[in-house]
C-alpha atoms as a PDB file:
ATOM      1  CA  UNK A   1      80.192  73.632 109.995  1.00  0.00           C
ATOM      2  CA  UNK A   2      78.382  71.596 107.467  1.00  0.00           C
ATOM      3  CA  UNK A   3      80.867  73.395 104.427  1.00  0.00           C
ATOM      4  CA  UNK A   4      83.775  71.814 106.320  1.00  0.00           C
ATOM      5  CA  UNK A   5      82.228  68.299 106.564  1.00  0.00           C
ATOM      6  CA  UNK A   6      81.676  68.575 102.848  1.00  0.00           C
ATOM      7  CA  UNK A   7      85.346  69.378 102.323  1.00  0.00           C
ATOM      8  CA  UNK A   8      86.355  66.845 104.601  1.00  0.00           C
ATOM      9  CA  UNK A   9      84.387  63.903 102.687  1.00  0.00           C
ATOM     10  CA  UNK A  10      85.692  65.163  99.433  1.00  0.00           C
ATOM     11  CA  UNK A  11      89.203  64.930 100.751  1.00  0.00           C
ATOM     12  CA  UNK A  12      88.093  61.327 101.625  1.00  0.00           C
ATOM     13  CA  UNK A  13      86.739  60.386  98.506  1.00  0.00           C
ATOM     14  CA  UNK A  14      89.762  61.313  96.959  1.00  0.00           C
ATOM     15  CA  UNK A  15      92.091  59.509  99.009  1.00  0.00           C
ATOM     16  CA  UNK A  16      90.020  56.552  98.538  1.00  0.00           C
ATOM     17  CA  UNK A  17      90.622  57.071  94.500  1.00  0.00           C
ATOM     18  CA  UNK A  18      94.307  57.912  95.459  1.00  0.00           C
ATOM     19  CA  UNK A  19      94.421  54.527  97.389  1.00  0.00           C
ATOM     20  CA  UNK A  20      92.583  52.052  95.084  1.00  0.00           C
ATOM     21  CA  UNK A  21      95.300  53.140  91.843  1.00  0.00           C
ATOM     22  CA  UNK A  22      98.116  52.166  94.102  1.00  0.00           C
ATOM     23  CA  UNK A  23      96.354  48.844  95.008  1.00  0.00           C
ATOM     24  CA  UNK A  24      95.538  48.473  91.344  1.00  0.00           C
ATOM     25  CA  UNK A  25      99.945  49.373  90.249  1.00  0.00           C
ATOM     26  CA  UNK A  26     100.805  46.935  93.157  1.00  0.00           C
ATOM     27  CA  UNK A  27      98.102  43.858  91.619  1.00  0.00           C
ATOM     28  CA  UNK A  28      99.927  44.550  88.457  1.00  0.00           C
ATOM     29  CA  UNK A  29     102.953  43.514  89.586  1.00  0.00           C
ATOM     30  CA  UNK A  30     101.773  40.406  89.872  1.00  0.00           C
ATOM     31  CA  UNK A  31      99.474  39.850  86.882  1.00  0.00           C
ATOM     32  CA  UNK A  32     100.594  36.586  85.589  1.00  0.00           C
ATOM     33  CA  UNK A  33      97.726  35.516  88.963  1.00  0.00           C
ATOM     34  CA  UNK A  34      94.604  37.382  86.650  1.00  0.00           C
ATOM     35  CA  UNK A  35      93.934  40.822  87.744  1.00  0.00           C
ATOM     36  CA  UNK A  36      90.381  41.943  88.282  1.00  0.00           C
ATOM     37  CA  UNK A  37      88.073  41.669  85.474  1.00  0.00           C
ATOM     38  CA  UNK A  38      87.566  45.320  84.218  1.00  0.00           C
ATOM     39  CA  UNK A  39      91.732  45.338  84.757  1.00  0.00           C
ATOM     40  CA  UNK A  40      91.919  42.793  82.540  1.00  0.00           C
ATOM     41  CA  UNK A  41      89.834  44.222  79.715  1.00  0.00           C
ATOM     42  CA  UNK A  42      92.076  47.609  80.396  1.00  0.00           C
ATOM     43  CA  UNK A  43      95.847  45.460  80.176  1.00  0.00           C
ATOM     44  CA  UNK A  44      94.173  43.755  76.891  1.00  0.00           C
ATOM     45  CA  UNK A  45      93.447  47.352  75.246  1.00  0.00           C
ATOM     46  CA  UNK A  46      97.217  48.493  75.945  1.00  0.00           C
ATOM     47  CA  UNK A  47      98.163  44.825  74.817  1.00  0.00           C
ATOM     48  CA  UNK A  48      96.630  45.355  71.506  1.00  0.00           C
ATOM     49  CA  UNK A  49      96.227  49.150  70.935  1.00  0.00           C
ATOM     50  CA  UNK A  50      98.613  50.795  73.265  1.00  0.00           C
ATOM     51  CA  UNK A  51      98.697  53.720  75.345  1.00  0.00           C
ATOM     52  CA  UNK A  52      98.559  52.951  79.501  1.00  0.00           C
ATOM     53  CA  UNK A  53      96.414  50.869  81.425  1.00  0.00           C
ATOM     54  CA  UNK A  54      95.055  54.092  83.540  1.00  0.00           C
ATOM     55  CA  UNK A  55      94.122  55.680  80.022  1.00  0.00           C
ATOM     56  CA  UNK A  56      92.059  52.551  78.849  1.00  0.00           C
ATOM     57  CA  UNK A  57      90.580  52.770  82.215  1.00  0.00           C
ATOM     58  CA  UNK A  58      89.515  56.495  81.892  1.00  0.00           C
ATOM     59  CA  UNK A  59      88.507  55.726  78.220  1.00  0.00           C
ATOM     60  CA  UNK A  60      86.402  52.777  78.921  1.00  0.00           C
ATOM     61  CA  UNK A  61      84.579  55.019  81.689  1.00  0.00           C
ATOM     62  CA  UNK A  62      83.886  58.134  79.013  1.00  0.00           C
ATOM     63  CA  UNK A  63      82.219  55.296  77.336  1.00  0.00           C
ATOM     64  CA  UNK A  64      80.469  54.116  79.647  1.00  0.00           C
ATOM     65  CA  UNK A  65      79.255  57.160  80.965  1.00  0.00           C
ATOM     66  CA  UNK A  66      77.954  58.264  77.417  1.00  0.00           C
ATOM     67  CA  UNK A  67      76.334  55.240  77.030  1.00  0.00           C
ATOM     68  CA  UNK A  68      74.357  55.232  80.431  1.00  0.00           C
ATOM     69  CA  UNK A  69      73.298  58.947  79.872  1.00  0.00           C
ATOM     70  CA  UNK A  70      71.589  58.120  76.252  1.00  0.00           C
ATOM     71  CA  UNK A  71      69.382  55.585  77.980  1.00  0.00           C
ATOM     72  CA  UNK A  72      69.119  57.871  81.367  1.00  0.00           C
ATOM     73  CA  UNK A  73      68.644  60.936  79.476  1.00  0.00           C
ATOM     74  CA  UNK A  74      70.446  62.765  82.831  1.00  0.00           C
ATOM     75  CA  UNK A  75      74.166  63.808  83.341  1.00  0.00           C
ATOM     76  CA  UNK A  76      75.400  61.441  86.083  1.00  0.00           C
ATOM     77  CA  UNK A  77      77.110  63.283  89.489  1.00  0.00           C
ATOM     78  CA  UNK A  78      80.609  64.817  90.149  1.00  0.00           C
ATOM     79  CA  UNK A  79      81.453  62.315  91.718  1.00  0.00           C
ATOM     80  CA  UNK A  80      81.563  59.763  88.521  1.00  0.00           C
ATOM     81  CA  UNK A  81      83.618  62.188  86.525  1.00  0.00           C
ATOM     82  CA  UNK A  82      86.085  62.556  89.277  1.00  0.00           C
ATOM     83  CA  UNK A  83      86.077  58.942  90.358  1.00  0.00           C
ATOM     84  CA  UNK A  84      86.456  58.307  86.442  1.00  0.00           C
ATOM     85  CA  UNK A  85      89.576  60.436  85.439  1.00  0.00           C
ATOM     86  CA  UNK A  86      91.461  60.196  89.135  1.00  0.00           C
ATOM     87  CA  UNK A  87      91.266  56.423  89.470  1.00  0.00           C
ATOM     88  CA  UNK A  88      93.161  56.071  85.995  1.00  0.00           C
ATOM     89  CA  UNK A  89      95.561  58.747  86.631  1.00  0.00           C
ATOM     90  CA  UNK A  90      96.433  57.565  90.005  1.00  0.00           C
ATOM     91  CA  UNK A  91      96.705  53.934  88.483  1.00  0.00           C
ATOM     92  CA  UNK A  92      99.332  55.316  85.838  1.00  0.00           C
ATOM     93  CA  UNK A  93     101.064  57.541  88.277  1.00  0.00           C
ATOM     94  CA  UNK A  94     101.703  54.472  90.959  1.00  0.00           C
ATOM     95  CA  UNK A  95     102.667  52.079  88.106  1.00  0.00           C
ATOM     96  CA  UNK A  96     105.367  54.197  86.898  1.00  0.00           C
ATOM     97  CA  UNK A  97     106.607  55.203  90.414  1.00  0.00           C
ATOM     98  CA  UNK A  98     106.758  51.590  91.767  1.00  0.00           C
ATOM     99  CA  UNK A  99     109.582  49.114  91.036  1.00  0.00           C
ATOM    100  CA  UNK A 100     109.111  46.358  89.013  1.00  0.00           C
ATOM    101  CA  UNK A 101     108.666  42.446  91.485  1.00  0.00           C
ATOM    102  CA  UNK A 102     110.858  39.353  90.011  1.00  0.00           C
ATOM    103  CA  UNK A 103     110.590  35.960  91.437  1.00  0.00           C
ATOM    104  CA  UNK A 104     107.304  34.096  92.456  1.00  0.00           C
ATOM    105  CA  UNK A 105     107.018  34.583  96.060  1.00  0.00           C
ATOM    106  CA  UNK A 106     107.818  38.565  96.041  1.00  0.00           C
ATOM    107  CA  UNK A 107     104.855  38.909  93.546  1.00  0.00           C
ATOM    108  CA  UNK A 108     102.499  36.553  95.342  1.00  0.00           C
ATOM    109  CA  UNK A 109     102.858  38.807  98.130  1.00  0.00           C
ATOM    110  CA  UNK A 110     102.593  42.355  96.722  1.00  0.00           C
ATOM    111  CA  UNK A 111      99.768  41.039  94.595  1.00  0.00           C
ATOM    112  CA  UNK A 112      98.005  40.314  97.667  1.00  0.00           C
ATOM    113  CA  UNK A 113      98.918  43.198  99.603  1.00  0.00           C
ATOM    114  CA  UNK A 114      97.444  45.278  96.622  1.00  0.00           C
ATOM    115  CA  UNK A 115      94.560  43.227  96.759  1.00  0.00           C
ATOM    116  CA  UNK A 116      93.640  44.515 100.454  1.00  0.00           C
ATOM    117  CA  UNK A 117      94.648  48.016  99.561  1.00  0.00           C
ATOM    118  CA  UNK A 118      92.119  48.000  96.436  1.00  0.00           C
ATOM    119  CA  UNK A 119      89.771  46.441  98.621  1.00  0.00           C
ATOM    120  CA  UNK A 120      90.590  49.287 101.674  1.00  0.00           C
ATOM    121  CA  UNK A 121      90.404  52.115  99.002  1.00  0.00           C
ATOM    122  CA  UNK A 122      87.179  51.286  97.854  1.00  0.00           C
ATOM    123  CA  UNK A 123      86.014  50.885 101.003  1.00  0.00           C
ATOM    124  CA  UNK A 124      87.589  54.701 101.626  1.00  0.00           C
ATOM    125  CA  UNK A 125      85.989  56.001  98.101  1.00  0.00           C
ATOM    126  CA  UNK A 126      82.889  54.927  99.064  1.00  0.00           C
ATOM    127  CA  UNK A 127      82.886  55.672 102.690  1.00  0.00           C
ATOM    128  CA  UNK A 128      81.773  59.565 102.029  1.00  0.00           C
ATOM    129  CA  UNK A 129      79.199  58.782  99.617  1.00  0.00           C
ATOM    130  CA  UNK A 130      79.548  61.449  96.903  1.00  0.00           C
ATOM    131  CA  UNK A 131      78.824  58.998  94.258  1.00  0.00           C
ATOM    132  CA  UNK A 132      79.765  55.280  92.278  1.00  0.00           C
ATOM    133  CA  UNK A 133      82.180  55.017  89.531  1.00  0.00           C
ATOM    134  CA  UNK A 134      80.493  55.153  86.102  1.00  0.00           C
ATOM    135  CA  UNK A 135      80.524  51.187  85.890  1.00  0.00           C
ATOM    136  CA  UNK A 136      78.604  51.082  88.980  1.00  0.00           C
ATOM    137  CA  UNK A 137      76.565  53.579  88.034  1.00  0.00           C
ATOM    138  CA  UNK A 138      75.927  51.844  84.521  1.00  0.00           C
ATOM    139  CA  UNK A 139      75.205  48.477  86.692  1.00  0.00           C
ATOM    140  CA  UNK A 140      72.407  50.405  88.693  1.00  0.00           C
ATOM    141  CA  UNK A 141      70.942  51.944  85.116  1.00  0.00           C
ATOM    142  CA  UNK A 142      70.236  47.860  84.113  1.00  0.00           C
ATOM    143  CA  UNK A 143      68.799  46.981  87.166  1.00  0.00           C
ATOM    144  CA  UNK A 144      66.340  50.369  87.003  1.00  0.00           C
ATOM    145  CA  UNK A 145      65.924  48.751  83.266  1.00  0.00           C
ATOM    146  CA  UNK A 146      65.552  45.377  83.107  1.00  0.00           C
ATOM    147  CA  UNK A 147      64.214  42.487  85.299  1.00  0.00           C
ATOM    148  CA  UNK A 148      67.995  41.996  86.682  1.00  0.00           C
ATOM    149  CA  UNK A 149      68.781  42.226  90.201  1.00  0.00           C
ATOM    150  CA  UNK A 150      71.730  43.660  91.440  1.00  0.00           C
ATOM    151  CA  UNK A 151      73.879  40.298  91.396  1.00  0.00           C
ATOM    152  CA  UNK A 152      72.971  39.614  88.096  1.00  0.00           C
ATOM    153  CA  UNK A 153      73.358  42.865  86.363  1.00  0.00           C
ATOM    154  CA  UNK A 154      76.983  42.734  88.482  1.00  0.00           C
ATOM    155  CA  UNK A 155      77.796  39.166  87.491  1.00  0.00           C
ATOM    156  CA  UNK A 156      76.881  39.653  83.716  1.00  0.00           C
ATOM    157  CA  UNK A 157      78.818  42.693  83.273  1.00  0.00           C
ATOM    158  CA  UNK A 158      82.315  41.208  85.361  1.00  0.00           C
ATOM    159  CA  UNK A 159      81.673  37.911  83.014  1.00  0.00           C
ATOM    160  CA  UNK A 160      81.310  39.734  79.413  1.00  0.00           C
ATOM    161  CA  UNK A 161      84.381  41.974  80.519  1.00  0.00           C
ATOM    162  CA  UNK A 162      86.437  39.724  81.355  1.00  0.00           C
ATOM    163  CA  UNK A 163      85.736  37.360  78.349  1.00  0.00           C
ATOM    164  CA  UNK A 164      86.639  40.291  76.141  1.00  0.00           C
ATOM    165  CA  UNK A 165      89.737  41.176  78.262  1.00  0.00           C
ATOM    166  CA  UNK A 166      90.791  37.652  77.951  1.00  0.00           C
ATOM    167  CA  UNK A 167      90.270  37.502  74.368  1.00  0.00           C
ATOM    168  CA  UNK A 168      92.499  40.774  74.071  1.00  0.00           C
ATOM    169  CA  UNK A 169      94.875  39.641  75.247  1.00  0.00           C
ATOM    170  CA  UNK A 170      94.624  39.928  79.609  1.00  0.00           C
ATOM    171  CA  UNK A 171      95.923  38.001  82.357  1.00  0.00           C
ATOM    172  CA  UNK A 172      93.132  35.715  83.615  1.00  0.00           C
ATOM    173  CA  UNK A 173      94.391  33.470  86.835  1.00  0.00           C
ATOM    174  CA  UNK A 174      93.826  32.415  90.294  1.00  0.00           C
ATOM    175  CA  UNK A 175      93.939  35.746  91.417  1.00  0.00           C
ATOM    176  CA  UNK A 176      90.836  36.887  89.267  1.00  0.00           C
ATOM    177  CA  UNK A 177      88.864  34.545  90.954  1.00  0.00           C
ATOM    178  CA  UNK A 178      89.533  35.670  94.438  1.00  0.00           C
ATOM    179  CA  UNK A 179      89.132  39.243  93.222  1.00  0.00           C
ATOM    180  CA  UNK A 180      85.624  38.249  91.584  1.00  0.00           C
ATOM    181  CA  UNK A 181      84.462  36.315  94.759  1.00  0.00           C
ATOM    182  CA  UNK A 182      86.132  37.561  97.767  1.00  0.00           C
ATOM    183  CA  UNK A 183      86.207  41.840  96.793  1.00  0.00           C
ATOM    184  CA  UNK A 184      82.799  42.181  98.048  1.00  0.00           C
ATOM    185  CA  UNK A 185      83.603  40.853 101.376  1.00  0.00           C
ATOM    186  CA  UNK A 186      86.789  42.694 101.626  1.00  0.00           C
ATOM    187  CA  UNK A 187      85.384  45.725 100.694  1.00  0.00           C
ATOM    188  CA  UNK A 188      82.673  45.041 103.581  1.00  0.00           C
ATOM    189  CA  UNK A 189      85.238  44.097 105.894  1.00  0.00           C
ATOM    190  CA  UNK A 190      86.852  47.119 105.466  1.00  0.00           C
ATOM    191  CA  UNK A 191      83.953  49.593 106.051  1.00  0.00           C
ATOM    192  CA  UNK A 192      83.188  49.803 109.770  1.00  0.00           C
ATOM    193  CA  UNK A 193      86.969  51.102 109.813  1.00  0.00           C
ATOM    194  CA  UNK A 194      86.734  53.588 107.338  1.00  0.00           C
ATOM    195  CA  UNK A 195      83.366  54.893 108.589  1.00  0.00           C
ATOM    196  CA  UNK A 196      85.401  55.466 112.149  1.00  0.00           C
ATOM    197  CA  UNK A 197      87.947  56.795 110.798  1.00  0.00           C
ATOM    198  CA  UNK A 198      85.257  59.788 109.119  1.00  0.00           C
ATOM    199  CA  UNK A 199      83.610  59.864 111.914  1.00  0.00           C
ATOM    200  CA  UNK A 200      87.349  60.761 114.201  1.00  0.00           C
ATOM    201  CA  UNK A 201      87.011  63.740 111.431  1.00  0.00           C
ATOM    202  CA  UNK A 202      83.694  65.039 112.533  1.00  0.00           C
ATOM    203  CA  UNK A 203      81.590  63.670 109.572  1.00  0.00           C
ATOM    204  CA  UNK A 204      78.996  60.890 110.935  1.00  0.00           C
ATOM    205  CA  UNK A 205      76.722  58.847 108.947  1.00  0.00           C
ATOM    206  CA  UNK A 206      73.250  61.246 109.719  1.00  0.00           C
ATOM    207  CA  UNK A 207      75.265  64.264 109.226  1.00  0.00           C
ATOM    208  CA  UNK A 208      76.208  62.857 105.392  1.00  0.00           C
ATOM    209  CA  UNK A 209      72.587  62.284 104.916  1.00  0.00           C
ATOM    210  CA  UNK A 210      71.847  65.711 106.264  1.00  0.00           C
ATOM    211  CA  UNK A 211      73.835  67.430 103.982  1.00  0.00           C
END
């Protein structure tokens, strides 16, 4: 019973990924509002150096995860790898697939309905609990580290990030404001519906802790 709940979540987990590069290829299509800040840094690379925004994204996380394991001195979980490689893919594979927006209104509105989807498909990912990306898992290595709390190690990475992404080149707006202060509460917002929907599956929150 339990091998099928573990199938299940990982089935979830990727769906999440599946969901949060569409919400990522639908933000994009709308950009000239600021995209999120690591989103920026990633449309800065390809601005500057090429390749595709779901590369850089992938890229940036090999970095990052070499980086944390030096100072860790452990290999992180499946989990980050997978999260790490699918999210870019599926952000590449969406972008291509989906039309390009013209005219202000039509963007303003499929940038906000990929808002909610990135904000539902992190809320999926995340749902099943078989591990954080490798920038989340980078954010818990500084506050294991240093005297940072969790806001602070999250607010000092999304600040140097974006500055950089900015300075490459990105599209900083209104809309990477609202991502910075309103994802969290999305994301939240979004949970007790995803957890239901696991638990329709047969996977509830003791059994996940269980297993």
């Amino acid at each position: 019973m339990y091998i099928g709940h573990y199938k299940v979540r990982w089935l979830f987990f990727m769906t999440g990924l599946a969901i949060i590069g569409l919400g990522i290829a639908l933000m994009l299509r709308g950009r000239q509002f600021g995209l999120s800040s690591w989103d920026v840094l990633h449309y800065g690379l390809q601005k500057q150096l090429g390749l595709t925004i779901g590369l850089w994204s992938i890229i940036m996380g090999i970095l990052i995860v070499l980086v944390t394991v030096i100072f860790d001195r452990r290999w992180p979980k499946t989990g980050v790898y997978i999260n790490m490689l699918m999210i870019g893919t599926f952000t590449d594979i969406f972008n291509y697939l989906l039309p390009n927006i013209t005219g202000l209104m039509p963007q303003i509105i499929v940038y906000s309905i990929g808002f909610l989807v990135l904000s539902f498909g992190i809320a999926f990912y995340i749902t099943p609990e078989l591990g954080a990306g490798p920038r989340d898992t980078f954010m818990l290595l500084l506050i294991e580290r240093t005297p940072m709390d969790l806001k602070t190690a999250r607010t000092l990475m999304e600040v140097i990030v974006l500055i950089i992404g900015y300075l490459l080149g990105g599209p900083v707006g209104i809309g990477t404001i609202v991502v910075t202060l309103s994802l969290g509460t999305c994301i939240q917002m979004w949970l007790p519906f995803t957890r239901k929907i696991l638990s329709l599956l047969g996977v509830n929150r003791k059994e996940i802790e269980r297993l």
